[in-house]
N, C-alpha and C. Protein backbone atom coordinates (compact mmCIF):
# COMPACT_ATOMS: atom_id res chain seq x y z
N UNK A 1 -76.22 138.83 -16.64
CA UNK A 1 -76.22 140.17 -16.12
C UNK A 1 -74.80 140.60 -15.87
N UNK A 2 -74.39 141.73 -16.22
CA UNK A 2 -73.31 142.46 -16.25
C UNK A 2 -73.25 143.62 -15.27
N UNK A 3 -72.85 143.79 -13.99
CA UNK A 3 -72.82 145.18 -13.19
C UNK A 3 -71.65 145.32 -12.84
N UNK A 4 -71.29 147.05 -12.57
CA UNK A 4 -70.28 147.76 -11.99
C UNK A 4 -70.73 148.27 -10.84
N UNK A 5 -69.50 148.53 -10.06
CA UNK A 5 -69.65 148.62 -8.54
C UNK A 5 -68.93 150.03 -8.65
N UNK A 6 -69.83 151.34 -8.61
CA UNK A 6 -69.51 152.80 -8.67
C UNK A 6 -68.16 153.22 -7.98
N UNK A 7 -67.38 153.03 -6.65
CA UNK A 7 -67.06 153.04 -5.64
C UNK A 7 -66.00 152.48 -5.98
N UNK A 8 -64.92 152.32 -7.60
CA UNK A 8 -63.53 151.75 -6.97
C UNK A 8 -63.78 150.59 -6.77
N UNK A 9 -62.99 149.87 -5.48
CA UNK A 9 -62.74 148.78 -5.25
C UNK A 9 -63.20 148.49 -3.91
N UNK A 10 -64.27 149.20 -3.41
CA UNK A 10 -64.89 149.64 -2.24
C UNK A 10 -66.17 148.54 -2.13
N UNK A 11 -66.36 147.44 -1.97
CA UNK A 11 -67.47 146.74 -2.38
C UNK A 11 -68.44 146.78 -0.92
N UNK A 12 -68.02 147.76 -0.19
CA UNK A 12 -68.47 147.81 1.10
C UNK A 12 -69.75 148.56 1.11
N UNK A 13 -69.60 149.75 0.05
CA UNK A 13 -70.36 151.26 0.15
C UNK A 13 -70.17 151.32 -0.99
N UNK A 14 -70.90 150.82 -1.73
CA UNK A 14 -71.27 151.10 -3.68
C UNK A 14 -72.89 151.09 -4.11
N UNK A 15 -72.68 151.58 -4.92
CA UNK A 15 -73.53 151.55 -6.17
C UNK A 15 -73.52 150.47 -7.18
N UNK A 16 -74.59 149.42 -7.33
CA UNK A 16 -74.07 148.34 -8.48
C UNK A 16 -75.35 148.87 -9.75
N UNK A 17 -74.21 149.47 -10.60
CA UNK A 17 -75.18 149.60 -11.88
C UNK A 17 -75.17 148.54 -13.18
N UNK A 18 -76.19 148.39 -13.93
CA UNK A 18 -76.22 147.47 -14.60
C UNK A 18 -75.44 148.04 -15.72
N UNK A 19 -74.89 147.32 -16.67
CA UNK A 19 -73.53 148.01 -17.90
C UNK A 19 -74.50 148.78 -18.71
N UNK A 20 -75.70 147.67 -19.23
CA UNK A 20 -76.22 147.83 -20.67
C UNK A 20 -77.18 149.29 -19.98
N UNK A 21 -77.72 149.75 -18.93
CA UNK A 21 -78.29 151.07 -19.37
C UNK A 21 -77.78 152.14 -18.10
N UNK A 22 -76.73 151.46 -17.54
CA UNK A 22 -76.55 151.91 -16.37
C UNK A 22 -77.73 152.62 -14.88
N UNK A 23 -78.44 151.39 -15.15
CA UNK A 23 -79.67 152.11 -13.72
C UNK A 23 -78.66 151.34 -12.63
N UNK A 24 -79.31 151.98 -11.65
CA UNK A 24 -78.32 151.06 -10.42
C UNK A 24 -79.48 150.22 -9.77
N UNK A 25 -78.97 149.17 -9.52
CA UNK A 25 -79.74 147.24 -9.36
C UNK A 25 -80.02 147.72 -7.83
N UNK A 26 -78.65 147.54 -7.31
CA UNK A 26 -78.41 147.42 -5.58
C UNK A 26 -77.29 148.37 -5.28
N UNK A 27 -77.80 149.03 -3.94
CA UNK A 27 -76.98 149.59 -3.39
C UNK A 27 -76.63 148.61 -2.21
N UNK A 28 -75.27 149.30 -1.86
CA UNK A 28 -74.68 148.31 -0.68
C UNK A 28 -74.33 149.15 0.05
N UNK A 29 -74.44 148.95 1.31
CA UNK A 29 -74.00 150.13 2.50
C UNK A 29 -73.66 149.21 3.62
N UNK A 30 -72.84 149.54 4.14
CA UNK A 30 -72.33 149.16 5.48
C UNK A 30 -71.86 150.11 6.86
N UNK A 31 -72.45 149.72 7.89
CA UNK A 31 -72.19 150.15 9.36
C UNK A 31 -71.24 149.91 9.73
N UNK A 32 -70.57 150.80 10.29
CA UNK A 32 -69.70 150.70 11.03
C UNK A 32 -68.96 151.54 12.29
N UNK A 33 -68.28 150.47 13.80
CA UNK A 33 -68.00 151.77 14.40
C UNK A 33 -66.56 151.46 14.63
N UNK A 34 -66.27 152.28 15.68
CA UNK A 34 -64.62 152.13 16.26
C UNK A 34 -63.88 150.54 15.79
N UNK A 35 -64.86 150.09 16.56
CA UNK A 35 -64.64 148.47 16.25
C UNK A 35 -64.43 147.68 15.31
N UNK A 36 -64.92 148.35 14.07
CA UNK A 36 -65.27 147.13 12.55
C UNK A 36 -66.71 147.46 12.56
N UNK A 37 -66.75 146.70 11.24
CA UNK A 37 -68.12 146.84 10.23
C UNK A 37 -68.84 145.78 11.32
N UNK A 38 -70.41 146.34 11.33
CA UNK A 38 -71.40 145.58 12.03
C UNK A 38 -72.47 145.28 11.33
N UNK A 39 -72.77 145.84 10.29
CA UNK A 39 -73.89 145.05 8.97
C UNK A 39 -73.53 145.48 7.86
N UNK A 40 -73.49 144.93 6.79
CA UNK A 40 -73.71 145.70 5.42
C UNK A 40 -74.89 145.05 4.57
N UNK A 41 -75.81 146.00 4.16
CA UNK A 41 -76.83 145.88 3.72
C UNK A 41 -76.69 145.96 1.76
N UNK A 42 -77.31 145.03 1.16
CA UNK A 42 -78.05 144.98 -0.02
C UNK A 42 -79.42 145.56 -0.14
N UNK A 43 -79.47 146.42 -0.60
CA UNK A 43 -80.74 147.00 -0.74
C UNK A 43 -81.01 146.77 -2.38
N UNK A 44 -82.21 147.07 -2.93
CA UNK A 44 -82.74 146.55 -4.18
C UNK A 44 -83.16 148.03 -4.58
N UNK A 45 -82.69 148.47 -5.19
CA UNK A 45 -83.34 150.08 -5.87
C UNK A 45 -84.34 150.04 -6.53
N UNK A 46 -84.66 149.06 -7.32
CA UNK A 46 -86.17 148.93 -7.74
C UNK A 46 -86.73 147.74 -7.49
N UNK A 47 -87.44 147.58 -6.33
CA UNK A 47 -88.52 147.05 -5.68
C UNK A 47 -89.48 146.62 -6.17
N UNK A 48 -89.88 145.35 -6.82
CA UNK A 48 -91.17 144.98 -7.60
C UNK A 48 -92.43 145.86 -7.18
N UNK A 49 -93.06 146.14 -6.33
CA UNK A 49 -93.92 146.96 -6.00
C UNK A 49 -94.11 148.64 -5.99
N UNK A 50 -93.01 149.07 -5.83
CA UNK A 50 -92.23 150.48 -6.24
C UNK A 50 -92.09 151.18 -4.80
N UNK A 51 -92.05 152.01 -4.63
CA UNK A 51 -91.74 152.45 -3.03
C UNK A 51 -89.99 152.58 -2.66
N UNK A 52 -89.45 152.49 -1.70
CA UNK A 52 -88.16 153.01 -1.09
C UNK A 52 -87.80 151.31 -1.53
N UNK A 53 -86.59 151.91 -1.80
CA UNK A 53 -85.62 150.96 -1.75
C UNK A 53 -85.36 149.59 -0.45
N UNK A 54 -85.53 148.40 -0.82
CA UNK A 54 -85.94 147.55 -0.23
C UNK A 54 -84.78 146.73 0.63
N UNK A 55 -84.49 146.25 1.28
CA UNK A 55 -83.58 145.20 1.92
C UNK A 55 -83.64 144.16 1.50
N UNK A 56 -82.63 143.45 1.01
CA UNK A 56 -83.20 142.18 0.41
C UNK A 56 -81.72 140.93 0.93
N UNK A 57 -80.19 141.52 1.31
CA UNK A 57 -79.50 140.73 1.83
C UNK A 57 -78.60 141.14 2.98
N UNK A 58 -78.12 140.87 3.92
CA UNK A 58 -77.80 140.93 5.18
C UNK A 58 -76.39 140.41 5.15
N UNK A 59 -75.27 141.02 5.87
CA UNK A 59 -74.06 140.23 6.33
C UNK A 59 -73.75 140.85 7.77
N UNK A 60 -74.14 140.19 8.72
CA UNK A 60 -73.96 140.52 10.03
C UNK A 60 -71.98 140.30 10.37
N UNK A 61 -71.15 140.98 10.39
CA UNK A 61 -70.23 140.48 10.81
C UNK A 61 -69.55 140.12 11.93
N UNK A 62 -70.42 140.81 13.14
CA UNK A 62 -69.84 140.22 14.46
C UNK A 62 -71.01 138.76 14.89
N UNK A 63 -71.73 138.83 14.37
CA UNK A 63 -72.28 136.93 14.52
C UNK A 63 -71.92 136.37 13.45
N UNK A 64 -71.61 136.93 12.39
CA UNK A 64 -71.06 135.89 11.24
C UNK A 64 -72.51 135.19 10.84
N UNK A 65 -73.26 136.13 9.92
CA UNK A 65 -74.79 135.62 9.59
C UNK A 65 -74.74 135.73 8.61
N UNK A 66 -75.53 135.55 7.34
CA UNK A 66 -76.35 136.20 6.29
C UNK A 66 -77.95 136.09 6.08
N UNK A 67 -78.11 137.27 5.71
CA UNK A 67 -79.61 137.16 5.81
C UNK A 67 -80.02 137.49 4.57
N UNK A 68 -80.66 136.23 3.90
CA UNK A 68 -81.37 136.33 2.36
C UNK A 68 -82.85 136.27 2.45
N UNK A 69 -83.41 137.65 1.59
CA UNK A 69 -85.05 137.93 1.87
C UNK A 69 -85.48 137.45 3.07
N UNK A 70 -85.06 138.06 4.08
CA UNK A 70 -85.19 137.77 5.78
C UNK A 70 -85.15 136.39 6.03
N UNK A 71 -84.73 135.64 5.68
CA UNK A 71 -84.08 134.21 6.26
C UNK A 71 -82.53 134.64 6.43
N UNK A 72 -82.54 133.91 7.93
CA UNK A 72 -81.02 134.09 8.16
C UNK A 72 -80.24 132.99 8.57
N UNK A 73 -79.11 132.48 8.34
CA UNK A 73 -78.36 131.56 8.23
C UNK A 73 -76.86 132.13 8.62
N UNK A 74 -76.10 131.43 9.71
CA UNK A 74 -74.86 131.33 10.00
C UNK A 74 -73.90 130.78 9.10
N UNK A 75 -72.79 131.58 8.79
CA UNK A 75 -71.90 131.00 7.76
C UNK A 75 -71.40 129.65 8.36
N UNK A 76 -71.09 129.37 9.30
CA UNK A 76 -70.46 127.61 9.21
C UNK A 76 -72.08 126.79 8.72
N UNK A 77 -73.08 127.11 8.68
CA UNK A 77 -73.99 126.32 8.19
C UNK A 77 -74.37 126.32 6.71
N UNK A 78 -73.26 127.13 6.00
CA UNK A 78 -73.76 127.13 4.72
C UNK A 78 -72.33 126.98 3.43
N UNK A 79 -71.28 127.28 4.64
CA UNK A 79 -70.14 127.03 3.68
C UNK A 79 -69.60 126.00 4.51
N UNK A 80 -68.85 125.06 3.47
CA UNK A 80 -68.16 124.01 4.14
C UNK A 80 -66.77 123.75 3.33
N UNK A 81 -65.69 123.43 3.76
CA UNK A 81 -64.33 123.32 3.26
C UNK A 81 -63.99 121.95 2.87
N UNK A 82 -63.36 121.62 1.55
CA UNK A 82 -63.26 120.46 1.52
C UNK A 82 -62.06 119.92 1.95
N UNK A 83 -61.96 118.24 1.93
CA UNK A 83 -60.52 117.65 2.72
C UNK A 83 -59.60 118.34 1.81
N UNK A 84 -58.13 118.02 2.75
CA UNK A 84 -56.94 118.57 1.83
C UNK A 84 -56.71 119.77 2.50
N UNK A 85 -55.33 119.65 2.58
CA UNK A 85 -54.60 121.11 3.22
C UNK A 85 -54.70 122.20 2.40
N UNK A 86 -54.39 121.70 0.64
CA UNK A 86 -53.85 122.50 -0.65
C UNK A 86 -54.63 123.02 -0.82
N UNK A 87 -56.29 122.38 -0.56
CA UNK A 87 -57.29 122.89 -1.32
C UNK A 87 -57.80 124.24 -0.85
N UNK A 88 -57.94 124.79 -2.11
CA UNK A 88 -58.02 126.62 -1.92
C UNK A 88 -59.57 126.81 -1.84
N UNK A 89 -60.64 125.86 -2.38
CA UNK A 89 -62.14 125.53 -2.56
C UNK A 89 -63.10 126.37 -1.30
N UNK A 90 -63.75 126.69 -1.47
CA UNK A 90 -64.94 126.85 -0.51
C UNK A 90 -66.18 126.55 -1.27
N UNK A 91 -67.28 125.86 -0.47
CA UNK A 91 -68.30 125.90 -0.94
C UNK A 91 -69.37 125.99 -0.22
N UNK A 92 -70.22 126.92 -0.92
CA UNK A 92 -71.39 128.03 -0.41
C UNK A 92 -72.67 127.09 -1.22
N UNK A 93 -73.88 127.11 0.13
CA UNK A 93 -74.96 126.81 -0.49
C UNK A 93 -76.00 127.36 0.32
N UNK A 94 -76.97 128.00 -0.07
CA UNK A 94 -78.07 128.57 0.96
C UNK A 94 -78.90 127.45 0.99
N UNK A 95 -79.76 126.46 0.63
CA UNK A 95 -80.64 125.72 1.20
C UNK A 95 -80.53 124.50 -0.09
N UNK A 96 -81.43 123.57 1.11
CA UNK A 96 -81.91 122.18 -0.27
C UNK A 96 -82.47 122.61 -0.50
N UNK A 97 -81.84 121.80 -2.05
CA UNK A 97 -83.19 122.32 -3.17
C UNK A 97 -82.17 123.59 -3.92
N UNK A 98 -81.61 124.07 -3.56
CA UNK A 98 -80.41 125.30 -4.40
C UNK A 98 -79.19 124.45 -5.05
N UNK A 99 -78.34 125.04 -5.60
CA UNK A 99 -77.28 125.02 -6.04
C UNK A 99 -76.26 125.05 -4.97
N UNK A 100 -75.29 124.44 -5.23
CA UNK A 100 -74.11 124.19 -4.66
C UNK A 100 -72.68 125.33 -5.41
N UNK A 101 -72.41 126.12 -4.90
CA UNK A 101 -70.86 126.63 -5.62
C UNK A 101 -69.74 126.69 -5.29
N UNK A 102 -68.92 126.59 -5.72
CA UNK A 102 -67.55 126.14 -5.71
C UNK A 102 -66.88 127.75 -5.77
N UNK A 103 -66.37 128.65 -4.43
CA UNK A 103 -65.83 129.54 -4.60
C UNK A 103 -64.62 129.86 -4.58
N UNK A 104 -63.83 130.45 -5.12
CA UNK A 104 -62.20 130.43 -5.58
C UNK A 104 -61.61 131.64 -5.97
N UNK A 105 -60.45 132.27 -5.27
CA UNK A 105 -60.14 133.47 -6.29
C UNK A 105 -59.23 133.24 -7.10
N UNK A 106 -59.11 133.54 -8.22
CA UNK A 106 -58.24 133.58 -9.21
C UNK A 106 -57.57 134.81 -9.36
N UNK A 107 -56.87 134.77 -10.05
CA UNK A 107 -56.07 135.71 -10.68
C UNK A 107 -57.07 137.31 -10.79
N UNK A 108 -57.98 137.15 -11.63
CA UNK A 108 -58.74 138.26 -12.12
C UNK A 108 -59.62 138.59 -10.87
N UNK A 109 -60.12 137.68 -10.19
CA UNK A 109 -60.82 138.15 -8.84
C UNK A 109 -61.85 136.40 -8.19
N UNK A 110 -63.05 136.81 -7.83
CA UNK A 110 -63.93 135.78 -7.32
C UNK A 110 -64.74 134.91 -8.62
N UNK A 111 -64.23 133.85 -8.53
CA UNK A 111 -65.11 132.66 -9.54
C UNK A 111 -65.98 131.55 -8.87
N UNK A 112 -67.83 131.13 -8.79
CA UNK A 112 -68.44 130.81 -8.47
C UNK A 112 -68.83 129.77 -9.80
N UNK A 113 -68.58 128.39 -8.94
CA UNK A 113 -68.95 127.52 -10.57
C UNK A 113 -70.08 126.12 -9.62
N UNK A 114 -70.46 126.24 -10.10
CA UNK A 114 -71.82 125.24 -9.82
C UNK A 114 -70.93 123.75 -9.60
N UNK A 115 -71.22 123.19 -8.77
CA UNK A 115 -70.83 121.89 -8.45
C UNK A 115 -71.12 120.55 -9.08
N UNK A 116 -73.04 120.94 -9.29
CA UNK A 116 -73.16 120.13 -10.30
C UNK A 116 -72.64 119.88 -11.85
N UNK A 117 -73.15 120.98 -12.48
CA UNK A 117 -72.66 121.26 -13.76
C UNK A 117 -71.33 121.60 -14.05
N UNK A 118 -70.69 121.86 -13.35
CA UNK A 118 -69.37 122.18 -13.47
C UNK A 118 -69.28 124.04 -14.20
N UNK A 119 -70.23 124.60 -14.23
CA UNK A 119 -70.21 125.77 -14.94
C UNK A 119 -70.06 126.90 -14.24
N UNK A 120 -69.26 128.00 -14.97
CA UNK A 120 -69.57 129.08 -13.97
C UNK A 120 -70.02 130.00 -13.64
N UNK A 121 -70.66 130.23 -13.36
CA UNK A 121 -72.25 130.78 -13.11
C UNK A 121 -72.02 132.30 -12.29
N UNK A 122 -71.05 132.78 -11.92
CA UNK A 122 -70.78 133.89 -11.46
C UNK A 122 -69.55 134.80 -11.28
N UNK A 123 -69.14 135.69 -11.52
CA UNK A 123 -67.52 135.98 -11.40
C UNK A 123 -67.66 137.34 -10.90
N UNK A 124 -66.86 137.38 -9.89
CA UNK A 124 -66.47 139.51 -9.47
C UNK A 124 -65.14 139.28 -9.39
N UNK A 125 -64.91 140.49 -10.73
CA UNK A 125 -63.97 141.03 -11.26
C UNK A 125 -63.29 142.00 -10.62
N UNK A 126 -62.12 141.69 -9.63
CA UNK A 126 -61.49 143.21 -8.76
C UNK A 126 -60.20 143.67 -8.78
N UNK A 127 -60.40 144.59 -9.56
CA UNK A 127 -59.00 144.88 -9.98
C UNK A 127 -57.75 145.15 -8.78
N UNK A 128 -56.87 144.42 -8.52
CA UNK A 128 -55.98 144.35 -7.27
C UNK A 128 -54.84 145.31 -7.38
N UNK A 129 -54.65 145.41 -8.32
CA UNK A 129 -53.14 146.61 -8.59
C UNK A 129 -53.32 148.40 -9.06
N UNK A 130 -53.92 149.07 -8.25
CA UNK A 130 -54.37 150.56 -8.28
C UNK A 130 -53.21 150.93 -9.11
N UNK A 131 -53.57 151.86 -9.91
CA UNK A 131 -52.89 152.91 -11.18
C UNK A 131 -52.60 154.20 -10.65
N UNK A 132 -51.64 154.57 -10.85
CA UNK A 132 -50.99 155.80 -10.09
C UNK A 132 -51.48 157.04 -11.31
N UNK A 133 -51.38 156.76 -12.11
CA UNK A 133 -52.05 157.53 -13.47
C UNK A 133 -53.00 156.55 -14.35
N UNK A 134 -54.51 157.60 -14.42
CA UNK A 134 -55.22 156.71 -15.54
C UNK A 134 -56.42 156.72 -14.69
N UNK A 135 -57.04 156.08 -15.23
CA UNK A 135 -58.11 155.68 -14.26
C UNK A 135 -58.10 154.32 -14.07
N UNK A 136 -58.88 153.72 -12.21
CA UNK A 136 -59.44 152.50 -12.13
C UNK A 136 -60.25 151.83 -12.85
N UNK A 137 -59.80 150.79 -12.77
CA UNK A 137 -61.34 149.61 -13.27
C UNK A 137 -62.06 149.30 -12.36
N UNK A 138 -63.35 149.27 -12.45
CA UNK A 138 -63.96 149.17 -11.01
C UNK A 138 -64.52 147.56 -11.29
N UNK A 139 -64.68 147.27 -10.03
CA UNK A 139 -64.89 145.79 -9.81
C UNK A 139 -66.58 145.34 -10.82
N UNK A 140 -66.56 144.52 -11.42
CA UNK A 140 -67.38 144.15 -11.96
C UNK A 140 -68.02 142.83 -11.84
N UNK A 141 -69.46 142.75 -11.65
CA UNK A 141 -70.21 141.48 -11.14
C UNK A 141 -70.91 140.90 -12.42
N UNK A 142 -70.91 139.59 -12.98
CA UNK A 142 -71.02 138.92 -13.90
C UNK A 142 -71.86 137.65 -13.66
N UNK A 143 -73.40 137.52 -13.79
CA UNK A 143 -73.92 136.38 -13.42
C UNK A 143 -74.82 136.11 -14.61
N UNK A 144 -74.67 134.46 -14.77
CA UNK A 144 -75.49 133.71 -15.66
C UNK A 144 -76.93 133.84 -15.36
N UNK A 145 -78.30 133.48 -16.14
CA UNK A 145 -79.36 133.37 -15.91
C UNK A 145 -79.66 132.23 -14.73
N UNK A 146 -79.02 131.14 -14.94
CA UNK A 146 -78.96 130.37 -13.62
C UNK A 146 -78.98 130.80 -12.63
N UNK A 147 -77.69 131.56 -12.32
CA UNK A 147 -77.29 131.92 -10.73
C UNK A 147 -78.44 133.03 -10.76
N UNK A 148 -78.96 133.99 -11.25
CA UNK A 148 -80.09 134.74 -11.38
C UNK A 148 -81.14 134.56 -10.63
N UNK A 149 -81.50 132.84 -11.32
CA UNK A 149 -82.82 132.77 -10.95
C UNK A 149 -83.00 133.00 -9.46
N UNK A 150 -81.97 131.86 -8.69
CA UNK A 150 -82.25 132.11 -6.99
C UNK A 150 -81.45 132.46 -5.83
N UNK A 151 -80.30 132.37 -6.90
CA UNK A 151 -78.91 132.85 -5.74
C UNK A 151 -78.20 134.32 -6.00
N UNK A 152 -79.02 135.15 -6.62
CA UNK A 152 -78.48 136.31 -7.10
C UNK A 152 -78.10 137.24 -5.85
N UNK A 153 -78.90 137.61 -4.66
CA UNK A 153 -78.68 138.49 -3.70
C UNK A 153 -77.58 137.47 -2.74
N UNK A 154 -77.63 135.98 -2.71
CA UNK A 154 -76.75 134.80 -1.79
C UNK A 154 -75.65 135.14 -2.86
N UNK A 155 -75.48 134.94 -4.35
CA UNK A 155 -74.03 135.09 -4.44
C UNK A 155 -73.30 136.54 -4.35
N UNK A 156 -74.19 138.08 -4.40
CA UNK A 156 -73.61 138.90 -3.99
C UNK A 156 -73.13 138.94 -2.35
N UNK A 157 -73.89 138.66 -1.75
CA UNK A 157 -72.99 138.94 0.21
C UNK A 157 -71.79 137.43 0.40
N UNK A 158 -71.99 136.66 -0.85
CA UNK A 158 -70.82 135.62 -0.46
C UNK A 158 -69.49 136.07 -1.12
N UNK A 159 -69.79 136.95 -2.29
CA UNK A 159 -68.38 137.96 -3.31
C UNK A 159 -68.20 138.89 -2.38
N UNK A 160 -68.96 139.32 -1.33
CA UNK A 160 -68.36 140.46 -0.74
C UNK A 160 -68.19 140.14 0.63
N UNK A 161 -68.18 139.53 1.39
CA UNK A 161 -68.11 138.30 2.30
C UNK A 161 -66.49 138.35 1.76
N UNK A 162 -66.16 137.32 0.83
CA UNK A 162 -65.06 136.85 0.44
C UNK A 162 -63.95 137.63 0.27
N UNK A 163 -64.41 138.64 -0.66
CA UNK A 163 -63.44 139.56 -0.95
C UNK A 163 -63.09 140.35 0.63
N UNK A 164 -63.83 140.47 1.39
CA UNK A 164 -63.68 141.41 2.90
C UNK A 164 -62.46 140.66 3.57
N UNK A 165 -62.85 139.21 3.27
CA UNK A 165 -61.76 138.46 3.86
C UNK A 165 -60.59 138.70 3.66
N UNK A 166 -60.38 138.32 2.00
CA UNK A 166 -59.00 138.26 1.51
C UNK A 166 -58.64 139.34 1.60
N UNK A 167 -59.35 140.69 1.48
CA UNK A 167 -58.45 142.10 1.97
C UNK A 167 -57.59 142.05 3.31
N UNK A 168 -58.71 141.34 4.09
CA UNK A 168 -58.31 141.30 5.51
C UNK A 168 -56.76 141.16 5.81
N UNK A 169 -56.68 139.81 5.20
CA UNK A 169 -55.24 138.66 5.17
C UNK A 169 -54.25 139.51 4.81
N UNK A 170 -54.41 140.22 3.71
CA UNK A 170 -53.74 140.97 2.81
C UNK A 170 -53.19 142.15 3.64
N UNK A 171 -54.16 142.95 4.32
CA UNK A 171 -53.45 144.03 4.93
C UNK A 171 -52.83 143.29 6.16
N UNK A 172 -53.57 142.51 6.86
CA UNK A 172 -52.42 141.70 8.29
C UNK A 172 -51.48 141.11 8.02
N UNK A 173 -51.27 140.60 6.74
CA UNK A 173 -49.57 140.11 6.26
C UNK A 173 -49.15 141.54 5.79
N UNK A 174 -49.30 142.45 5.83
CA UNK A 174 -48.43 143.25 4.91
C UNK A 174 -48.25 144.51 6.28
N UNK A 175 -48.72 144.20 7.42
CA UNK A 175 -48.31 144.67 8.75
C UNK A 175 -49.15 145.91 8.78
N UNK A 176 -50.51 145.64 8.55
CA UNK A 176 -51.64 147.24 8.89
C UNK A 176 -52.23 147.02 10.25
């Protein structure tokens, strides 16, 4: 699966449409007040059953939660860091019995590669250097049939999870 995120580089408050016919998959919206963001929601635009647009993943940021198809889980219980100062690694797993991934940014943006297989099973693409003329590339989400089957809504709030972070770092070193 191939999606774009409508919104720029905004992965907060987008639209994710699929490339090949452009319907939009998931919308993402996030709360927020004076303080900082207090949920951002995954919603599912088409709902196996049909009806309003559905809730399907959760990122609480002042408890530091995620909530996949209403199971909710605290991030120190699902990501763990490996030994080593150097190591840049995180790894994300929602339950036994799932997949294990290995998350990392690279150059081009977020890479998710399966622990077992060594493969990589997911990538968001975010373009970091805005164009003063031209147009943006907007961030693009890239997942194998694997990551599909059960970690599709867990690896979107962990790409946007991640990426929230590294913005974070980014504007507090650069004195915002």
């Amino acid at each position: 699966m191939e999606a774009v995120f409508d919104n720029k580089a905004n992965v907060l408050n987008a639209k994710l449409h699929a490339t090949h016919d452009n319907s939009v998959i998931y919308t993402i919206s996030t709360d927020q007040t004076i303080w900082g963001r207090t949920y951002t929601y995954v919603r599912d635009a088409n709902p196996a059953l049909g009806g309003d647009p559905t809730i399907v993943g959760v990122v609480n940021w002042k408890k530091k939660t995620f909530d996949v198809q209403g199971q909710r889980k605290a991030v120190k219980d699902i990501r763990r860091k490996p030994e080593g100062f150097r190591n840049k690694s995180r790894f994300w797993k929602w339950a036994d019995g799932r997949e294990e991934y290995d998350i990392v940014h690279c150059e081009e943006g977020w890479q998710a590669t399966c622990t077992n297989t060594k493969e990589v099973e997911a990538i968001l693409t975010v373009p970091y250097r805005p164009h003063l003329f031209g147009k943006e590339k907007p961030v693009v989400l890239n997942m194998t049939r694997v990551a599909l089957l059960q970690d599709e809504v867990f690896l979107i709030l962990v790409f946007i999870y991640c990426e929230m972070k590294r913005q974070e770092k980014i504007n507090s070193a650069a004195g915002w």
